[in-house]
Each structure stands twice: as C-alpha cells, then as structure tokens.
PDB file of N, CA and C in Angstrom:
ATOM      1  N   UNK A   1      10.318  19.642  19.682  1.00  0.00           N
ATOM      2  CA  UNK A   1      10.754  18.347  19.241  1.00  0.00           C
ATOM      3  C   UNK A   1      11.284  17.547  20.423  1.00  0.00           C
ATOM      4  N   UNK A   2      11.767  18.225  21.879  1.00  0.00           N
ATOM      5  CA  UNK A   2      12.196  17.525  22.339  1.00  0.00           C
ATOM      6  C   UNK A   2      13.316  16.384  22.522  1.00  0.00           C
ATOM      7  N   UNK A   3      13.370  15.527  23.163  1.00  0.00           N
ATOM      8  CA  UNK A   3      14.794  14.685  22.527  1.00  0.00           C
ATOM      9  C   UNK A   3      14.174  13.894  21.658  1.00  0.00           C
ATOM     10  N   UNK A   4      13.535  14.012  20.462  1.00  0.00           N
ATOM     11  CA  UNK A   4      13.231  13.044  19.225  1.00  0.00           C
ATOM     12  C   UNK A   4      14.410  13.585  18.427  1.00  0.00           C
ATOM     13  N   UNK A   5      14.916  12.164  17.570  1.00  0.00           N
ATOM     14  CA  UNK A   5      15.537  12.144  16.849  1.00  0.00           C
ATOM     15  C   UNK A   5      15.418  12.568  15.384  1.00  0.00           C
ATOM     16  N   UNK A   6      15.910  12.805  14.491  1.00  0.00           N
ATOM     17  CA  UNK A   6      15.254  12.486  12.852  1.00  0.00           C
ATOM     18  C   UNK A   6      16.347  11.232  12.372  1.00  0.00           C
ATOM     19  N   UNK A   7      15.464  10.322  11.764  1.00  0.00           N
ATOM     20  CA  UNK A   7      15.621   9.211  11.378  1.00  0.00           C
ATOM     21  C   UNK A   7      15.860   9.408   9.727  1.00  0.00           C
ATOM     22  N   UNK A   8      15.194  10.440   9.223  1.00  0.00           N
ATOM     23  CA  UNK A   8      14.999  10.256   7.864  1.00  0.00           C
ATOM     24  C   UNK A   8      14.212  11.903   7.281  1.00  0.00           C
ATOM     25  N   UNK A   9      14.716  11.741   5.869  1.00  0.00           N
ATOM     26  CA  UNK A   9      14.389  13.463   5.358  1.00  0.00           C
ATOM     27  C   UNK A   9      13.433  13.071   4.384  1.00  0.00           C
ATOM     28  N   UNK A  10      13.009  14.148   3.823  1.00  0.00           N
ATOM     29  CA  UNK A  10      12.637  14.316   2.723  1.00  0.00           C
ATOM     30  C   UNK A  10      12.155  15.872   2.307  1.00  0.00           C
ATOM     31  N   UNK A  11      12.282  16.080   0.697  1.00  0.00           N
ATOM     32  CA  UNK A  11      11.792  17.201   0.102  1.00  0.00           C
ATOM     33  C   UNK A  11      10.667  16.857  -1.188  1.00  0.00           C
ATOM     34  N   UNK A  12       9.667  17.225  -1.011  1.00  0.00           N
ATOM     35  CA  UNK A  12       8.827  17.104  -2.046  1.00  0.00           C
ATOM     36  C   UNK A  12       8.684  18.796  -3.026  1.00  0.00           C
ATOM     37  N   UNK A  13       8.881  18.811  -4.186  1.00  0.00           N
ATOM     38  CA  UNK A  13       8.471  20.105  -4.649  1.00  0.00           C
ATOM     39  C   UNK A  13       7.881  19.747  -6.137  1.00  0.00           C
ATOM     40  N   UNK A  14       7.029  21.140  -6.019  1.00  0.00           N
ATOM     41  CA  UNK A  14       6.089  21.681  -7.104  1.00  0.00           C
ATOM     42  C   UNK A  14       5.633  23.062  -7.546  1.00  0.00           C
ATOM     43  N   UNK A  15       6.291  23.223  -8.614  1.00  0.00           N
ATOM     44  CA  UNK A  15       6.128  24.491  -8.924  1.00  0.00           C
ATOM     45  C   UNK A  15       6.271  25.789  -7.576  1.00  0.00           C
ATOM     46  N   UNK A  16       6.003  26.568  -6.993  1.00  0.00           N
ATOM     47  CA  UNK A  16       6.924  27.336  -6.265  1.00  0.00           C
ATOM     48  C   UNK A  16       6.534  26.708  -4.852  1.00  0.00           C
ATOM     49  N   UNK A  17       6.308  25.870  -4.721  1.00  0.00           N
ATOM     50  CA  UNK A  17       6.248  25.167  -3.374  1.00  0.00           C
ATOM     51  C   UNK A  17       6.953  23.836  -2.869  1.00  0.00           C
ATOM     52  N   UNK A  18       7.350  23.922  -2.242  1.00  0.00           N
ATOM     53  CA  UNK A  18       8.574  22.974  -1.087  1.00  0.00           C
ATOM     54  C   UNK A  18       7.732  22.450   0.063  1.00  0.00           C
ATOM     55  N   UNK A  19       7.778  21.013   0.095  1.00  0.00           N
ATOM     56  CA  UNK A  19       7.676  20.469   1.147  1.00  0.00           C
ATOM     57  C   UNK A  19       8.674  19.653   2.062  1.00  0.00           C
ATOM     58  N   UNK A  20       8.932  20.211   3.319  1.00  0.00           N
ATOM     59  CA  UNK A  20      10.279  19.325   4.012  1.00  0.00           C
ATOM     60  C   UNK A  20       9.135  18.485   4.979  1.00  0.00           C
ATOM     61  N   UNK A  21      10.039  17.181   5.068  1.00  0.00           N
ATOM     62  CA  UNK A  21       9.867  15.993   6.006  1.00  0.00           C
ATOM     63  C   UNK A  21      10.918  15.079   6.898  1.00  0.00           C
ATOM     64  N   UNK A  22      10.155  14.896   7.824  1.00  0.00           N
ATOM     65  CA  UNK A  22      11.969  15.176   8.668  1.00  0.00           C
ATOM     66  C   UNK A  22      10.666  13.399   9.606  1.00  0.00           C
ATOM     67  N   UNK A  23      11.455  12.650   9.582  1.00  0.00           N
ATOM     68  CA  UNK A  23      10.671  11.324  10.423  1.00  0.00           C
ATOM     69  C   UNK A  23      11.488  11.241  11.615  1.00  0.00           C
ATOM     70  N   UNK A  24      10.538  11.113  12.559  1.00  0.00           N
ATOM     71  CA  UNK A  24      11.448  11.238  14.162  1.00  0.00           C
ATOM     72  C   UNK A  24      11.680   9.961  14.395  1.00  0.00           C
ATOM     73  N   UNK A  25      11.932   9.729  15.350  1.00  0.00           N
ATOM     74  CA  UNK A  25      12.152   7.871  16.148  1.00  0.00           C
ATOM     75  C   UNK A  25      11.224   7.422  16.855  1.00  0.00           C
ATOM     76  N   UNK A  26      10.382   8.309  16.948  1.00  0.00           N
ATOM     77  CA  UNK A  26       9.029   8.123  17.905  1.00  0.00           C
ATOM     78  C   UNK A  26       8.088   7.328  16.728  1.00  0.00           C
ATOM     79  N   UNK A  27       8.147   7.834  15.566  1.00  0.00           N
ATOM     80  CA  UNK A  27       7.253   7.141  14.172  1.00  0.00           C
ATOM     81  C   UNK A  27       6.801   8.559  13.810  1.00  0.00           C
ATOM     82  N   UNK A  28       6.618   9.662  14.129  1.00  0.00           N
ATOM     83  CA  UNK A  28       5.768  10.605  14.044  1.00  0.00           C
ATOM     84  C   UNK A  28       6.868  11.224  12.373  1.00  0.00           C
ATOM     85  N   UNK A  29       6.088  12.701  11.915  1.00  0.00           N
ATOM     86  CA  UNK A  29       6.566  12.828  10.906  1.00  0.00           C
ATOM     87  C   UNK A  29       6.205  14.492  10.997  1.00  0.00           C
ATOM     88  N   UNK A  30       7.611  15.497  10.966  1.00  0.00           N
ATOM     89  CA  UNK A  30       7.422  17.026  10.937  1.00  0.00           C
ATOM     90  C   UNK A  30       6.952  17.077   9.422  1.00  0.00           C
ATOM     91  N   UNK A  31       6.430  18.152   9.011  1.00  0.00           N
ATOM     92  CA  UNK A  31       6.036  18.433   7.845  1.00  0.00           C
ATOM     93  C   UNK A  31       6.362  20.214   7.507  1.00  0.00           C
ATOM     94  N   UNK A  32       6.814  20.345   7.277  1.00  0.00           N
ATOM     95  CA  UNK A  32       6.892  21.923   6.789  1.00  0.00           C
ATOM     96  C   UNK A  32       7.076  22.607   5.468  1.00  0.00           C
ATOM     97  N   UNK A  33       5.579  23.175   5.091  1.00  0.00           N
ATOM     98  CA  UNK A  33       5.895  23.790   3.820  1.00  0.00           C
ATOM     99  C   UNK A  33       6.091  25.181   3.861  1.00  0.00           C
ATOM    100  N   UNK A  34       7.021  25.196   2.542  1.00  0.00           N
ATOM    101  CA  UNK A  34       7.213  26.525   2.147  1.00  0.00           C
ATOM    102  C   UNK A  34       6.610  27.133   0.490  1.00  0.00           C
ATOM    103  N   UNK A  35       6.187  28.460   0.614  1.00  0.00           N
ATOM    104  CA  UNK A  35       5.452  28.702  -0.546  1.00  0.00           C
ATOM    105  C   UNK A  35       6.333  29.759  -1.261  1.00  0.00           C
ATOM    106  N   UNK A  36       5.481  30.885  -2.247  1.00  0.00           N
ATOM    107  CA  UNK A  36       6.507  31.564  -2.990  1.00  0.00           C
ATOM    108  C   UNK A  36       6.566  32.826  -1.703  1.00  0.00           C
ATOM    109  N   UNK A  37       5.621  33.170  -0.317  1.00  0.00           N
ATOM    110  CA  UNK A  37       6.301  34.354   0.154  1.00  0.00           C
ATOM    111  C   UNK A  37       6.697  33.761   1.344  1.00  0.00           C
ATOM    112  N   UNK A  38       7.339  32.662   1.329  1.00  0.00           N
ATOM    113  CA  UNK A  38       7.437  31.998   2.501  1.00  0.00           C
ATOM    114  C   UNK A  38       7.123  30.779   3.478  1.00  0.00           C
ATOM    115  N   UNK A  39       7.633  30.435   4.247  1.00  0.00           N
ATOM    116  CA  UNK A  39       6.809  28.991   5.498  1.00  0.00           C
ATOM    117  C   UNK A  39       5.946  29.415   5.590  1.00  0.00           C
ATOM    118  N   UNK A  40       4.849  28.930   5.414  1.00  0.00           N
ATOM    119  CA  UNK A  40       3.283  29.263   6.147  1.00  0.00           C
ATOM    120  C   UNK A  40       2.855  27.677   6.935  1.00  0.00           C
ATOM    121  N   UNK A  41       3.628  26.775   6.794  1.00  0.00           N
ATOM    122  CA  UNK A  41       2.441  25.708   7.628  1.00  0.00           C
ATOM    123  C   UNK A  41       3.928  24.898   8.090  1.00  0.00           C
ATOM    124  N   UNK A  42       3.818  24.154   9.361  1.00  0.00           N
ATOM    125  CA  UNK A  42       4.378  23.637  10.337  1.00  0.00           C
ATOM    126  C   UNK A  42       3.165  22.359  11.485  1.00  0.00           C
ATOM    127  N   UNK A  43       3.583  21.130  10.527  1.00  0.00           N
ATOM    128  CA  UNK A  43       2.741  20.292  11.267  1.00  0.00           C
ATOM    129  C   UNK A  43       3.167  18.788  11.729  1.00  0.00           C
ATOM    130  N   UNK A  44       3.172  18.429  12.640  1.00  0.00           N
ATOM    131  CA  UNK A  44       3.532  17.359  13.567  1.00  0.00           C
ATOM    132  C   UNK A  44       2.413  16.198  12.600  1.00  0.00           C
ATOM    133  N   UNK A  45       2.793  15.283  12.025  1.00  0.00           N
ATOM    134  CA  UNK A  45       1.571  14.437  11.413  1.00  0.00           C
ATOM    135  C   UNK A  45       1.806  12.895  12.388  1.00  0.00           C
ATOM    136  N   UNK A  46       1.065  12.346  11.890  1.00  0.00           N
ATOM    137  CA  UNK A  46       0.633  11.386  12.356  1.00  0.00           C
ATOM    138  C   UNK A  46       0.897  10.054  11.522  1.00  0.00           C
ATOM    139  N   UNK A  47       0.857   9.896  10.143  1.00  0.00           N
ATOM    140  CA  UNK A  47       0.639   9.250   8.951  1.00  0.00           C
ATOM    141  C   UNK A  47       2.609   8.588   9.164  1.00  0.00           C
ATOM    142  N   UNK A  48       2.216   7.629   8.775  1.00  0.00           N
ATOM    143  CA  UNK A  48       3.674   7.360   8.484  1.00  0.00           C
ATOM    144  C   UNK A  48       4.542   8.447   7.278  1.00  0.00           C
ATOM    145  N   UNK A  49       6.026   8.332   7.539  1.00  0.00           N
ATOM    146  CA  UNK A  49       7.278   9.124   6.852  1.00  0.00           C
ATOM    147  C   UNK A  49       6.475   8.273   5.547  1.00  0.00           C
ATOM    148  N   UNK A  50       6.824   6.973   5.134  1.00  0.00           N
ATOM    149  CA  UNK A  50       6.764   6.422   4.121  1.00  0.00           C
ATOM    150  C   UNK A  50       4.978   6.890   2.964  1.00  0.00           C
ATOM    151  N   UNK A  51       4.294   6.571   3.752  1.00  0.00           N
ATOM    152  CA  UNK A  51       2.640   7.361   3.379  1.00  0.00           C
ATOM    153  C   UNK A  51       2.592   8.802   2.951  1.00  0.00           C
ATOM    154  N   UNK A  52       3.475   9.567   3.409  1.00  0.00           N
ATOM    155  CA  UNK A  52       3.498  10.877   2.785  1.00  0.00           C
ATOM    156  C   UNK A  52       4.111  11.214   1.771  1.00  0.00           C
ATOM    157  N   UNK A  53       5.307  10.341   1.803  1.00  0.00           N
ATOM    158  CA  UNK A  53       6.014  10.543   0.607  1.00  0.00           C
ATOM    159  C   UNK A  53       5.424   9.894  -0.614  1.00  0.00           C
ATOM    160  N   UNK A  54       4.575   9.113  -0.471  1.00  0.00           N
ATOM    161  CA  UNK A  54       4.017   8.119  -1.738  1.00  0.00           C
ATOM    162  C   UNK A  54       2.792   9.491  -1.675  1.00  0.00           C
ATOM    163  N   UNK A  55       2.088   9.894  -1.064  1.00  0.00           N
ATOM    164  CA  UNK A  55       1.279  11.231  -1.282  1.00  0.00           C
ATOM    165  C   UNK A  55       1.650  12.180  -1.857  1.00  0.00           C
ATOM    166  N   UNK A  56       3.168  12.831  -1.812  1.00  0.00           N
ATOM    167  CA  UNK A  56       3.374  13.918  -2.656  1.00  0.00           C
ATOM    168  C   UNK A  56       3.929  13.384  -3.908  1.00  0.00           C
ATOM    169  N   UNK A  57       4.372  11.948  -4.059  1.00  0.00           N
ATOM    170  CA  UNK A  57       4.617  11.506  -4.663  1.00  0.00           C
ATOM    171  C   UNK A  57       4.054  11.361  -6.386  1.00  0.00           C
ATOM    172  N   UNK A  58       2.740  11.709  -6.509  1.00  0.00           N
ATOM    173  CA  UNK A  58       1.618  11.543  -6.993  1.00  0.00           C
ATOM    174  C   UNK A  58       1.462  12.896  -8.394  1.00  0.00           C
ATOM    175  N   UNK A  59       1.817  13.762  -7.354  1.00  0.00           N
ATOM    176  CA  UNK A  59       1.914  15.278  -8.054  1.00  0.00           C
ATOM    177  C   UNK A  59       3.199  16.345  -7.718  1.00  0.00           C
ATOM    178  N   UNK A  60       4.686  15.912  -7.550  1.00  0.00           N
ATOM    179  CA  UNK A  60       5.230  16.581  -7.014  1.00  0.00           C
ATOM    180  C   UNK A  60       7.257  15.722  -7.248  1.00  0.00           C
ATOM    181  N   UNK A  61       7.896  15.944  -7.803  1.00  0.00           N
ATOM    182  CA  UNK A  61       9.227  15.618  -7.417  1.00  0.00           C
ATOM    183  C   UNK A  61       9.362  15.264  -6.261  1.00  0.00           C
ATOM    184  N   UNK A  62       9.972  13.981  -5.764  1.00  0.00           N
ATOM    185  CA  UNK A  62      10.359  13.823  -4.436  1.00  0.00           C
ATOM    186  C   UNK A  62      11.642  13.531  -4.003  1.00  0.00           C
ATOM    187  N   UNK A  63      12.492  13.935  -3.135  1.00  0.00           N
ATOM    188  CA  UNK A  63      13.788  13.451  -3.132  1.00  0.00           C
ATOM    189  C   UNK A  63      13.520  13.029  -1.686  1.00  0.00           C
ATOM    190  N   UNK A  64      14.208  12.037  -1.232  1.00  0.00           N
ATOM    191  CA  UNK A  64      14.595  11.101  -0.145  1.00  0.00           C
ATOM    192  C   UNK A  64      15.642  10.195  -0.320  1.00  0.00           C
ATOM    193  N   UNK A  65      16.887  11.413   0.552  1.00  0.00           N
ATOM    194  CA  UNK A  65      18.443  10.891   0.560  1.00  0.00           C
ATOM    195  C   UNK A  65      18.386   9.366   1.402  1.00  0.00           C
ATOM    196  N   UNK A  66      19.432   8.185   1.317  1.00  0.00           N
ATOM    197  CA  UNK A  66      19.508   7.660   1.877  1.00  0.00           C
ATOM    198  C   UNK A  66      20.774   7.981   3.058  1.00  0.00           C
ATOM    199  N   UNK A  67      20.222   7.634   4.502  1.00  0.00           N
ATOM    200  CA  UNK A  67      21.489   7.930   5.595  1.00  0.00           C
ATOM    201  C   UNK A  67      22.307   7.170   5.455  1.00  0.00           C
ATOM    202  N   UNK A  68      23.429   7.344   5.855  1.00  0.00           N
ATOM    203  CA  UNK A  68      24.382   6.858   6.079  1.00  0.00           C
ATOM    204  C   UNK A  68      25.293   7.138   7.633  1.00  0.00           C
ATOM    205  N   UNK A  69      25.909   6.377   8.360  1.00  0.00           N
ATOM    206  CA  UNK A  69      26.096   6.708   9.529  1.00  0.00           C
ATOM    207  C   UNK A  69      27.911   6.953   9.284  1.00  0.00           C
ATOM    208  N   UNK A  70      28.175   7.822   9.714  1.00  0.00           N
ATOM    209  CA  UNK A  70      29.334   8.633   9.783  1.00  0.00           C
ATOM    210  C   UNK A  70      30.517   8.498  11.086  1.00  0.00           C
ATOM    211  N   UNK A  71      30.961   7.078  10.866  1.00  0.00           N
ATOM    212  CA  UNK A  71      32.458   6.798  11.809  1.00  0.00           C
ATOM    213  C   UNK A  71      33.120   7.913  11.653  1.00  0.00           C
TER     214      UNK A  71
END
C-alpha cells in the first residue's frame, strides 16, 4: 500500500461471504474477500470506490460508514 491513505470503507455481504473495501487517495480501491474457509482473493481495482459499491449493491447488504475526522 505504501504511503496511500484510506479515504473510505466499505463491507458488502452475502450469505457466507464478506466483501471489504478500503478507497485510497490515489482513487484506486483494495478489495478483499472473505469466504466460509477463509480470505481467498486480495485485489488492487481500478473501478471507482463508488462503482463497486453500487455493484455489490445489486445482490448483497452494503454498509458504508460515513468518516468523520477526530480533533
């Protein structure tokens, strides 16, 4: 990851599968799912934070906390 930031989260789930999304400052977007025996996939995407989430959006619970910055 380098010095990229995360700007923004997200969790998409469905039935025994979890998807985390983590949006850097660069625009880019981590993706990591988890299944019922575990992480199996870890991917750097390309697609906007916002485009993926309207994708799992479709077939899947989505949560996306809003930040808040912490004085």
């Amino acid at each position: 990851m380098g010095k990229r930031k995360i700007v923004c989260t997200g969790t998409a789930k469905k039935d025994d599968s979890t998807v985390f999304l983590w949006q850097l400052d660069d625009g880019a977007t981590l993706e990591l799912i988890r299944g019922k025996k575990g992480f199996f996939s870890l991917k750097e995407r390309h697609e906007g934070f916002q485009v993926l989430v309207d994708y799992y959006s479709r077939n899947a619970k989505v949560f996306v906390p809003k930040l808040s910055s912490v004085a």
